[in-house]
Structures are given as C-alpha cells and as structure tokens.
C-alpha atoms as a PDB file:
ATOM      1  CA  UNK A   1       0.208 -35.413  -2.652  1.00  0.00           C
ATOM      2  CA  UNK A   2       1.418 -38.164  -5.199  1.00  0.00           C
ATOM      3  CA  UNK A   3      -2.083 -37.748  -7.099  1.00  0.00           C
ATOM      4  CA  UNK A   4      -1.751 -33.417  -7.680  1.00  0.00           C
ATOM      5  CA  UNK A   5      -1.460 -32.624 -11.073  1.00  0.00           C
ATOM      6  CA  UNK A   6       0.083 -29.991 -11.524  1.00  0.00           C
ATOM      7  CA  UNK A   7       0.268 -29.519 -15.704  1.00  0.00           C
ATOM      8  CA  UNK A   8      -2.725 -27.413 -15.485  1.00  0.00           C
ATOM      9  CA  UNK A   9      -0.871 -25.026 -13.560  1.00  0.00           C
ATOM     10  CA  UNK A  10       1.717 -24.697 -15.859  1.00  0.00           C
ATOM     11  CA  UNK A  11      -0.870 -24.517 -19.290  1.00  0.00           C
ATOM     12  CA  UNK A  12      -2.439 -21.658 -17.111  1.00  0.00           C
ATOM     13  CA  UNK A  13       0.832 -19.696 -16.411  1.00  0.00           C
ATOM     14  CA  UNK A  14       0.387 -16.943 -18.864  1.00  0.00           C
ATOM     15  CA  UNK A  15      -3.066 -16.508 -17.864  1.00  0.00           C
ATOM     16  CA  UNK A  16      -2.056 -16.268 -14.168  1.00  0.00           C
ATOM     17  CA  UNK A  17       1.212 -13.511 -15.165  1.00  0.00           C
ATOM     18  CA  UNK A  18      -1.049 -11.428 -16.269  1.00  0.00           C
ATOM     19  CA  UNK A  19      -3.413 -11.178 -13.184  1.00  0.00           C
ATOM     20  CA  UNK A  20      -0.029 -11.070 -10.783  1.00  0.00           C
ATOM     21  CA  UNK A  21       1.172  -7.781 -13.308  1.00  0.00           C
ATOM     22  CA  UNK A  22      -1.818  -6.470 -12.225  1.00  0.00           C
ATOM     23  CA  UNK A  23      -1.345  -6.659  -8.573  1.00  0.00           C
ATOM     24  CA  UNK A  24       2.542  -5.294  -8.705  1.00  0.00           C
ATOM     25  CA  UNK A  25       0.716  -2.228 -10.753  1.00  0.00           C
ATOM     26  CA  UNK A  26      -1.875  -1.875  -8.592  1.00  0.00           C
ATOM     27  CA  UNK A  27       0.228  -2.193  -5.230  1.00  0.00           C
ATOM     28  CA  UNK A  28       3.348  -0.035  -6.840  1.00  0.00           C
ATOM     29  CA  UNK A  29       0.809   3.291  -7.754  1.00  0.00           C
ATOM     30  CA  UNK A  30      -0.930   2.285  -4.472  1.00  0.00           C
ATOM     31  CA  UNK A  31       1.937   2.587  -2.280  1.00  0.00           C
ATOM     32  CA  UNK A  32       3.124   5.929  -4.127  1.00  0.00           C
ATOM     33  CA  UNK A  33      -0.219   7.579  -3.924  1.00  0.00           C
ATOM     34  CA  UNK A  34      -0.330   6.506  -0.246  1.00  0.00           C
ATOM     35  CA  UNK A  35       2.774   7.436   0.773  1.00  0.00           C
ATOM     36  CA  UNK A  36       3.176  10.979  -0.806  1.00  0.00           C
ATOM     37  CA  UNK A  37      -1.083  11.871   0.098  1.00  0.00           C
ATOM     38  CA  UNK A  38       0.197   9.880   4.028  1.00  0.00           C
ATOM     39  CA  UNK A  39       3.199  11.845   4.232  1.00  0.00           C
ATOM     40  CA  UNK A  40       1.063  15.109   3.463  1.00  0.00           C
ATOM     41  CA  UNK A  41      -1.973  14.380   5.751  1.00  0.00           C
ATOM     42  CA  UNK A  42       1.111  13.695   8.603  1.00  0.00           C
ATOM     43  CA  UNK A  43       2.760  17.510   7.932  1.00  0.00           C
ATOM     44  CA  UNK A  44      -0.934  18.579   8.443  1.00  0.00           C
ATOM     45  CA  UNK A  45      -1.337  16.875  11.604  1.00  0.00           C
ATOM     46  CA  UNK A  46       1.718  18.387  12.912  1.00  0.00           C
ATOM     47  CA  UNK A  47       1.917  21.512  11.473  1.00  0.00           C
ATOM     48  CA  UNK A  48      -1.501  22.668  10.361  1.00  0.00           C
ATOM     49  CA  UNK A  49      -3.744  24.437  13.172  1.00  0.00           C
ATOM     50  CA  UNK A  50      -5.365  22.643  15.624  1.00  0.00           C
ATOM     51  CA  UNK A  51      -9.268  22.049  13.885  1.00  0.00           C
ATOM     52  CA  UNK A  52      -7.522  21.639  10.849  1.00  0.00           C
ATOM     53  CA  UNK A  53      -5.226  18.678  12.184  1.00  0.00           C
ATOM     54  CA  UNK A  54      -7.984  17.252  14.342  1.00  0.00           C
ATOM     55  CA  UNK A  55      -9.853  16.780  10.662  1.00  0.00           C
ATOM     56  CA  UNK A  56      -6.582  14.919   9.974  1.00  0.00           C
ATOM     57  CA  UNK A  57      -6.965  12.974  12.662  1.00  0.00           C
ATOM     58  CA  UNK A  58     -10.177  11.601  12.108  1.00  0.00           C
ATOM     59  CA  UNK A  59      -9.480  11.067   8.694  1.00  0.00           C
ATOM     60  CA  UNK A  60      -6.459   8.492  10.238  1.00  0.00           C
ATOM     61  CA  UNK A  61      -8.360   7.128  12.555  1.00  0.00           C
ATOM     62  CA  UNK A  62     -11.111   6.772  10.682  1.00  0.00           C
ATOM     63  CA  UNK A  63     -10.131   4.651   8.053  1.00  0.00           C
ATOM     64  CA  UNK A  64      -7.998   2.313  10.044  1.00  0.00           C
ATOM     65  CA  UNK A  65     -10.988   1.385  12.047  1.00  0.00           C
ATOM     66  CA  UNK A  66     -12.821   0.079   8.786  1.00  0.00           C
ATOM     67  CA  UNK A  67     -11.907  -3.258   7.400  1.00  0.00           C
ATOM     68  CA  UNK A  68     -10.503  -2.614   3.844  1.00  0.00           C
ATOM     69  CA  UNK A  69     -12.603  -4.889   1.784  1.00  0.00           C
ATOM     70  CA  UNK A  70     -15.468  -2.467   3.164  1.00  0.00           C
ATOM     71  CA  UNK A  71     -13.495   0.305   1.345  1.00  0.00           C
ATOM     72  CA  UNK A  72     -12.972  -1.502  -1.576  1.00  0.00           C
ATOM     73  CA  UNK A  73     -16.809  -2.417  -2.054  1.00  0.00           C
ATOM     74  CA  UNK A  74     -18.461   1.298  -1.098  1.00  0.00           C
ATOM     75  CA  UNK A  75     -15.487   3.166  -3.395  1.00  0.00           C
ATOM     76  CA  UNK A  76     -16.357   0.744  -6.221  1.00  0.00           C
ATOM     77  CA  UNK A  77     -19.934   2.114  -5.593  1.00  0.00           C
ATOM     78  CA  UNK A  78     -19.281   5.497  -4.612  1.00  0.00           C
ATOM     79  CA  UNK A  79     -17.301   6.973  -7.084  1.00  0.00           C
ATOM     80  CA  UNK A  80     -19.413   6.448 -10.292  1.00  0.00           C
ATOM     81  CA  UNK A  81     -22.469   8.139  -8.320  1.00  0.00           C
ATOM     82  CA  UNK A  82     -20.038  11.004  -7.645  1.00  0.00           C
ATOM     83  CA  UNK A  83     -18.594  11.374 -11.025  1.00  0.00           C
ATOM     84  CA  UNK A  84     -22.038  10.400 -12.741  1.00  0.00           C
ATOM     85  CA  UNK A  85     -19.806   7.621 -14.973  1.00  0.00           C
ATOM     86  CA  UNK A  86     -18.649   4.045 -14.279  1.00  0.00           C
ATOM     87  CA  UNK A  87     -14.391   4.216 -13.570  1.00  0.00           C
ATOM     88  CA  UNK A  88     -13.518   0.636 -13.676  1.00  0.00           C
ATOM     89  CA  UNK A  89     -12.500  -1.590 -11.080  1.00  0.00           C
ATOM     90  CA  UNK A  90      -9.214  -1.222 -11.449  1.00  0.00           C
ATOM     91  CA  UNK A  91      -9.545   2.935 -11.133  1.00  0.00           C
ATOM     92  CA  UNK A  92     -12.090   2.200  -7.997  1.00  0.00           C
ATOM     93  CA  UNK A  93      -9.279  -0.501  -6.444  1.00  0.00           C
ATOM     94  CA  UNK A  94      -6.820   2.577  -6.742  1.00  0.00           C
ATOM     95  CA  UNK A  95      -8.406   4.694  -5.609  1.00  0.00           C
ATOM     96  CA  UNK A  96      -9.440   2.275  -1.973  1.00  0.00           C
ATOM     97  CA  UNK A  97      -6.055   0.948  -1.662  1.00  0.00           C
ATOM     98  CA  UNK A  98      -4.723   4.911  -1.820  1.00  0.00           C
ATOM     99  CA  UNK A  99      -6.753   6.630   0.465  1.00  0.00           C
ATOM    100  CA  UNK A 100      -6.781   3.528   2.628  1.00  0.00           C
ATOM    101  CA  UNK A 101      -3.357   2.652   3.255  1.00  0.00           C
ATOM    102  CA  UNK A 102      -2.567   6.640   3.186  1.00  0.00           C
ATOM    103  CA  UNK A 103      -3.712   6.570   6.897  1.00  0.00           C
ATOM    104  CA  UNK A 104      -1.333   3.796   7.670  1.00  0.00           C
ATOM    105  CA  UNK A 105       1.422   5.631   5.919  1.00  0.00           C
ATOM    106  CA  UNK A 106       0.139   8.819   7.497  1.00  0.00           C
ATOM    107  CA  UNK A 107       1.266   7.554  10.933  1.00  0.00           C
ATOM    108  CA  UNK A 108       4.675   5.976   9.837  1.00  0.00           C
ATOM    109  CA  UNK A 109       5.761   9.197   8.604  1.00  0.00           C
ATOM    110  CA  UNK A 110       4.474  11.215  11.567  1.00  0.00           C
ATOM    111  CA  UNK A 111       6.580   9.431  13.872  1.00  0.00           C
ATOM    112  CA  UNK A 112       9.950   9.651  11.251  1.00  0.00           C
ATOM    113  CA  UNK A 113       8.725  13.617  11.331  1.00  0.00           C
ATOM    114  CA  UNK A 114       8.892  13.600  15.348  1.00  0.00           C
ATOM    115  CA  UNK A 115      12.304  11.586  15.387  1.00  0.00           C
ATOM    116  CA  UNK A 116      13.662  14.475  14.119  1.00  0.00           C
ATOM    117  CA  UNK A 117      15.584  16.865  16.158  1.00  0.00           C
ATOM    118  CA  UNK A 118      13.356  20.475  16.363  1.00  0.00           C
ATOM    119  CA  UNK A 119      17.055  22.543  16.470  1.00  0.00           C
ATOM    120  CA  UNK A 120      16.737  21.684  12.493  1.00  0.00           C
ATOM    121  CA  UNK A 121      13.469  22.969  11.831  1.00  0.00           C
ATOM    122  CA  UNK A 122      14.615  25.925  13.789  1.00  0.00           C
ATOM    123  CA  UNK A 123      18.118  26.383  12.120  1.00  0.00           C
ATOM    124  CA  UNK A 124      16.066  25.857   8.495  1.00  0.00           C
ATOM    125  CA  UNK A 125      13.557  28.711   9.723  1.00  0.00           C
ATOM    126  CA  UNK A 126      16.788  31.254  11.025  1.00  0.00           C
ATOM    127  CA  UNK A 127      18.944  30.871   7.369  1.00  0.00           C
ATOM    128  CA  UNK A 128      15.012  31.942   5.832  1.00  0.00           C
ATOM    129  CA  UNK A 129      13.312  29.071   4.728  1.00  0.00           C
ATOM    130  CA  UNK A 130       9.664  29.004   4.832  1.00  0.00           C
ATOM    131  CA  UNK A 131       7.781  26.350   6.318  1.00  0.00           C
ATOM    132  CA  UNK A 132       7.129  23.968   3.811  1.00  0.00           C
ATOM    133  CA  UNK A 133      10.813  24.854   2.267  1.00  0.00           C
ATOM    134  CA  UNK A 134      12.021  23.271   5.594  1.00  0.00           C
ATOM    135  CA  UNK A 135       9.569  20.471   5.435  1.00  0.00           C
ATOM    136  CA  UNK A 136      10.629  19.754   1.920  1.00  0.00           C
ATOM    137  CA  UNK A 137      14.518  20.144   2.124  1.00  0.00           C
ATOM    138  CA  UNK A 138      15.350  19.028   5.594  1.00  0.00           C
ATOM    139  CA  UNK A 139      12.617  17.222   8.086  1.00  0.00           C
ATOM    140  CA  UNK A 140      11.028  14.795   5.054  1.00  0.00           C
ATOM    141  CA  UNK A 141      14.316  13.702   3.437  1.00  0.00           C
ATOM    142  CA  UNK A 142      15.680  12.598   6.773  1.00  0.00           C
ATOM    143  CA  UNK A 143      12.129  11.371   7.823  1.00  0.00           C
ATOM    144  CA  UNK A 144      11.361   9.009   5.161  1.00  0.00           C
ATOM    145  CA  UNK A 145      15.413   7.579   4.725  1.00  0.00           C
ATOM    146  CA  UNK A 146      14.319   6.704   8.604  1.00  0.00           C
ATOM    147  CA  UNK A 147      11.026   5.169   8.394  1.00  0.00           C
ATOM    148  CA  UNK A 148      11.863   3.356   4.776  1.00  0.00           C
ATOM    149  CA  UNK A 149      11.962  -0.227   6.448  1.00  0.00           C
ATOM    150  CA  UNK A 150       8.698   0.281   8.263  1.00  0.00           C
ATOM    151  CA  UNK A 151       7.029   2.145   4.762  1.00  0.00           C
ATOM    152  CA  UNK A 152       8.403  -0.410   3.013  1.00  0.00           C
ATOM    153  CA  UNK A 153       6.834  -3.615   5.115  1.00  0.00           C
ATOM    154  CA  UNK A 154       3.637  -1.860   5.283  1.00  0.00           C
ATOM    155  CA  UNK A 155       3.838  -2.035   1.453  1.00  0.00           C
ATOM    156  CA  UNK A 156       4.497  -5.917   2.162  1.00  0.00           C
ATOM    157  CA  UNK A 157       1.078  -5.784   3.488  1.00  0.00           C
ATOM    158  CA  UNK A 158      -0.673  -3.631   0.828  1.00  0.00           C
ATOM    159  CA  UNK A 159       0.747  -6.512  -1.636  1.00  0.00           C
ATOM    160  CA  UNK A 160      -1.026  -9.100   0.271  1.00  0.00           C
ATOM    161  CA  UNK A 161      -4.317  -7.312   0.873  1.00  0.00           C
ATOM    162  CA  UNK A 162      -4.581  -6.809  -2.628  1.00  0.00           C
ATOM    163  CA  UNK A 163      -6.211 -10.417  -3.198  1.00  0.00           C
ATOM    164  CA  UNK A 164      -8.986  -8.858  -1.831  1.00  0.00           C
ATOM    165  CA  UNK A 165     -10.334  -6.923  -4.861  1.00  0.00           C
ATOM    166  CA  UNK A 166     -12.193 -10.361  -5.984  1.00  0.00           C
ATOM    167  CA  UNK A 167     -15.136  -8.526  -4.783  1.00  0.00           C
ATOM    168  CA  UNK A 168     -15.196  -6.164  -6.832  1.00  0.00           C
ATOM    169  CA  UNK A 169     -14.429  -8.789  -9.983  1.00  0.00           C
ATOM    170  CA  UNK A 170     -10.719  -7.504 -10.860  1.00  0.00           C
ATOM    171  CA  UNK A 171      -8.985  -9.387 -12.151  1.00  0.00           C
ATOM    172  CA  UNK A 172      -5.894  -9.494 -10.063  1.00  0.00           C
ATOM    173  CA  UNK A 173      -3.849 -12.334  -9.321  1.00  0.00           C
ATOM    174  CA  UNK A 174      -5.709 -14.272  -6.707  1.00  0.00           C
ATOM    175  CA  UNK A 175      -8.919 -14.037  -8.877  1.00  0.00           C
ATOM    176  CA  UNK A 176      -6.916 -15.389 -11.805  1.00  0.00           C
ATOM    177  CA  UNK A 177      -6.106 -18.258  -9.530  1.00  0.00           C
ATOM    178  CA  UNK A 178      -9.985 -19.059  -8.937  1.00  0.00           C
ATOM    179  CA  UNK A 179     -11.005 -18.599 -12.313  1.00  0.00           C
ATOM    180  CA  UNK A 180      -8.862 -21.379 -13.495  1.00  0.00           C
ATOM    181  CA  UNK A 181      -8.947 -23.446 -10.578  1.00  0.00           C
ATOM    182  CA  UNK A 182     -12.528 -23.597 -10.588  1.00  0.00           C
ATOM    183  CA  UNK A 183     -12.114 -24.158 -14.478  1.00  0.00           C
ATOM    184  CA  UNK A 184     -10.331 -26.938 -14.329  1.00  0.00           C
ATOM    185  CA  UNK A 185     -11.391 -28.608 -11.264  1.00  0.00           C
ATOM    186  CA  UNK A 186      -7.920 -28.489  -9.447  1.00  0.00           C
ATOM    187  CA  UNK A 187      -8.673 -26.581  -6.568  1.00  0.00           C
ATOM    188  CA  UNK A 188      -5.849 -27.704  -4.290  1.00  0.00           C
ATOM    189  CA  UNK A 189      -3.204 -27.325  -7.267  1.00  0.00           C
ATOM    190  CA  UNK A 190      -4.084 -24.118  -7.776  1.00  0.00           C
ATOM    191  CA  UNK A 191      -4.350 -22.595  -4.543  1.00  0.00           C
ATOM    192  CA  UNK A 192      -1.237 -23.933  -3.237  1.00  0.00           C
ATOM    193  CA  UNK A 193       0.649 -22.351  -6.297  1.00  0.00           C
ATOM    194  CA  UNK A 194      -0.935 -19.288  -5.408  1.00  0.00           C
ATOM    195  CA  UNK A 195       0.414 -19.854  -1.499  1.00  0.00           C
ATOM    196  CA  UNK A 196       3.711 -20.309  -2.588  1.00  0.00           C
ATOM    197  CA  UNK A 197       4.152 -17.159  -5.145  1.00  0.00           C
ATOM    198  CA  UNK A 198       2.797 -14.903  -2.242  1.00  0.00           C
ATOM    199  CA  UNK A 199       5.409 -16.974   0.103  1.00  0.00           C
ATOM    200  CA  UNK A 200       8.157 -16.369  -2.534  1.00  0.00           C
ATOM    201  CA  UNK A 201       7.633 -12.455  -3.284  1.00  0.00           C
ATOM    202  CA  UNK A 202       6.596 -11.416   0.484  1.00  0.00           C
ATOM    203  CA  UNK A 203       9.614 -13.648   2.319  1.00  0.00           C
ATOM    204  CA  UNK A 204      12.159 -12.564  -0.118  1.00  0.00           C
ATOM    205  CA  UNK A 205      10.660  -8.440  -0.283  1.00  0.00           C
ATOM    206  CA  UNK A 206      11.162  -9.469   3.829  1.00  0.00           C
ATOM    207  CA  UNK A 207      14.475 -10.063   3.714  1.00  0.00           C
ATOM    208  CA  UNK A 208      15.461  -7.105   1.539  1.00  0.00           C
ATOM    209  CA  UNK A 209      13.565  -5.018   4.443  1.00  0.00           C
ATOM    210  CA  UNK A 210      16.302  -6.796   6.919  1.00  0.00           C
ATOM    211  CA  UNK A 211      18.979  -5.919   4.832  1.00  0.00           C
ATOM    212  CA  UNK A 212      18.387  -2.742   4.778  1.00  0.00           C
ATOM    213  CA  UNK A 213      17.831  -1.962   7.854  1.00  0.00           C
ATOM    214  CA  UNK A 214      20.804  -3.444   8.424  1.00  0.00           C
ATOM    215  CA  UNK A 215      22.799  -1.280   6.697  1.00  0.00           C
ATOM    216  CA  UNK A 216      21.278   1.576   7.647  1.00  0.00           C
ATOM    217  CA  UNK A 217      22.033   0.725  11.515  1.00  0.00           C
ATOM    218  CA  UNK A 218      25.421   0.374  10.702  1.00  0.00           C
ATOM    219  CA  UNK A 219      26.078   2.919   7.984  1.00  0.00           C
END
C-alpha cells in the first residue's frame, strides 16, 4: 500500500467530476421517469381490465427477468432502427434505465396501492370523484409517502447499476475511472477511488433511507 500513488488521482479529478455528474443526471431523470411510468403501469395492473392488466403484467415480469446490461445494449441498438436516426448513448441509457427499473418501481408502488384501506377509494367514489380523481388525490399520495424508503433504496440500486453503461461507451463515471486508469497505468489507484466514492454516496444515501423511515414510524 506504501508504494500507491495516488497524485494521478487527484490531476484526474476534474476529469472524473464530470463523468460522476453524469451518473447523478442520468440516475435522477431515471428514477423520475421510472417511478411516475412504474407508478402508472401499477394503477393499470390494479385497476385496468383484466387482458389489459395481464399486458401489464408481462411487461413487469418481463423485464425483471432480463439482466439490465442486456437492456442497455439492444435499446442502444433498437431505438435508432426505430426512429431511423442515431439518439446518443446517453438518450439510449435513459431510455434502458427508465423502462427498466419502471418494472421494479411498478411493484413497489402496487403494494403501497394495496396497503391502502379500500373504505377510501370507496368514500372518494361516494363524495363524486372519478376514478383516476381518487387515484390522484387520495390512494397515490398516501401510497408513495408509504413506499418512499423502499422507492428510494431501489434508486440506491439504479445509482450503482449505472456503471454499467461502459458498454455502450458513455461516458459515465466508472468509464471515466478506466479511461484514466488505463491512461496512466494506475489501475489499483484508480479503482479503489472509484470503490470508495460509490461506498461514500450509497452508505451515506443508506443512512438517510434509515432516517427516514425512522421518522416516519414514529411520526
């Protein structure tokens, strides 16, 4: 350990801060995309009619049977045949992480749906709210304050999957990480910097989960 050298690491910094911005972006529109198209696919597997919600049921379990880095790869070679143009890899990362982690999402929200009590459904329905008006105002407020710890630790997870658009040649933060490490020869240097930033931002975005669900058990 006495022989690391670890000023390469620290000449490399900005280099490095801009492939970790790219990761909170792409984790932070990622988990909003998934959450609000998860949280829509889960009203339609409770709500819509039955071959309707079976379709969104083999959408869910569909896509959590495939390794993501498969749905990274065929989206980044999917989507320009379908829009006849090239989107980026950025735009094709979004677009995997979304619809992937929307089926994880998908079930969290389902079960905060069916931890609430039917008699408010039914007492939104009797005062005249529509559907979707009781959805909106009074089952998905209460469902997602419920299932925010869980939502939010999945979103741990999203964060740490994303080092797995080097496939596709983003430029994220763990491909910053070998670009320079393979640059400048200091493979070990490198890597465990990179081990300790995603020890640093997941354990401490861990213990903010605690503490919230801490409070909210004894609010």
């Amino acid at each position: 350990m006495r022989n690391l050298d670890w000023s390469a690491v620290v000449h490399a910094l900005p280099f490095l801060w801009q492939g970790l911005q790219t990761s909170f972006v792409l984790v932070a529109l990622a988990m909003a995309g998934g959450i609000l198209l998860g949280t829509m696919i889960a009203v339609v597997r409770l709500s819509a009619p039955r071959p309707v919600a079976a379709l969104a049921a083999g959408y869910v379990n569909g896509l959590r049977s495939i390794p993501l880095i498969m749905v990274i790869f065929w989206f980044y070679l999917l989507v320009p045949l379908f829009i006849g143009r090239p989107v980026g890899a950025f735009t094709s990362a979004l677009i995997a992480f979304t619809l992937f982690e929307a089926a994880y999402y998908a079930e969290i929200m389902r079960a905060g749906i069916n931890g609430i009590s039917r008699g408010q459904m039914a007492a939104a329905l009797a005062i005249g709210m529509t559907g979707m008006q009781a959805y909106r105002y009074v089952v998905l407020p209460q469902a997602l304050r419920r299932m925010a710890p869980i939502l939010l630790t999945q979103s741990i997870a999203l964060f740490q999957d994303s080092s797995l658009v080097y496939v596709i040649g983003l430029h994220d933060f763990m491909t910053s990480i070998g670009i320079v490490a393979n640059r400048e020869a200091r493979l070990i240097e490198f890597y465990l910097f990179a081990a300790l930033v995603y020890f640093a931002i997941c354990f401490s975005a861990s213990r903010a989960v605690k503490r919230l669900q801490h409070r909210m058990l004894t609010a």
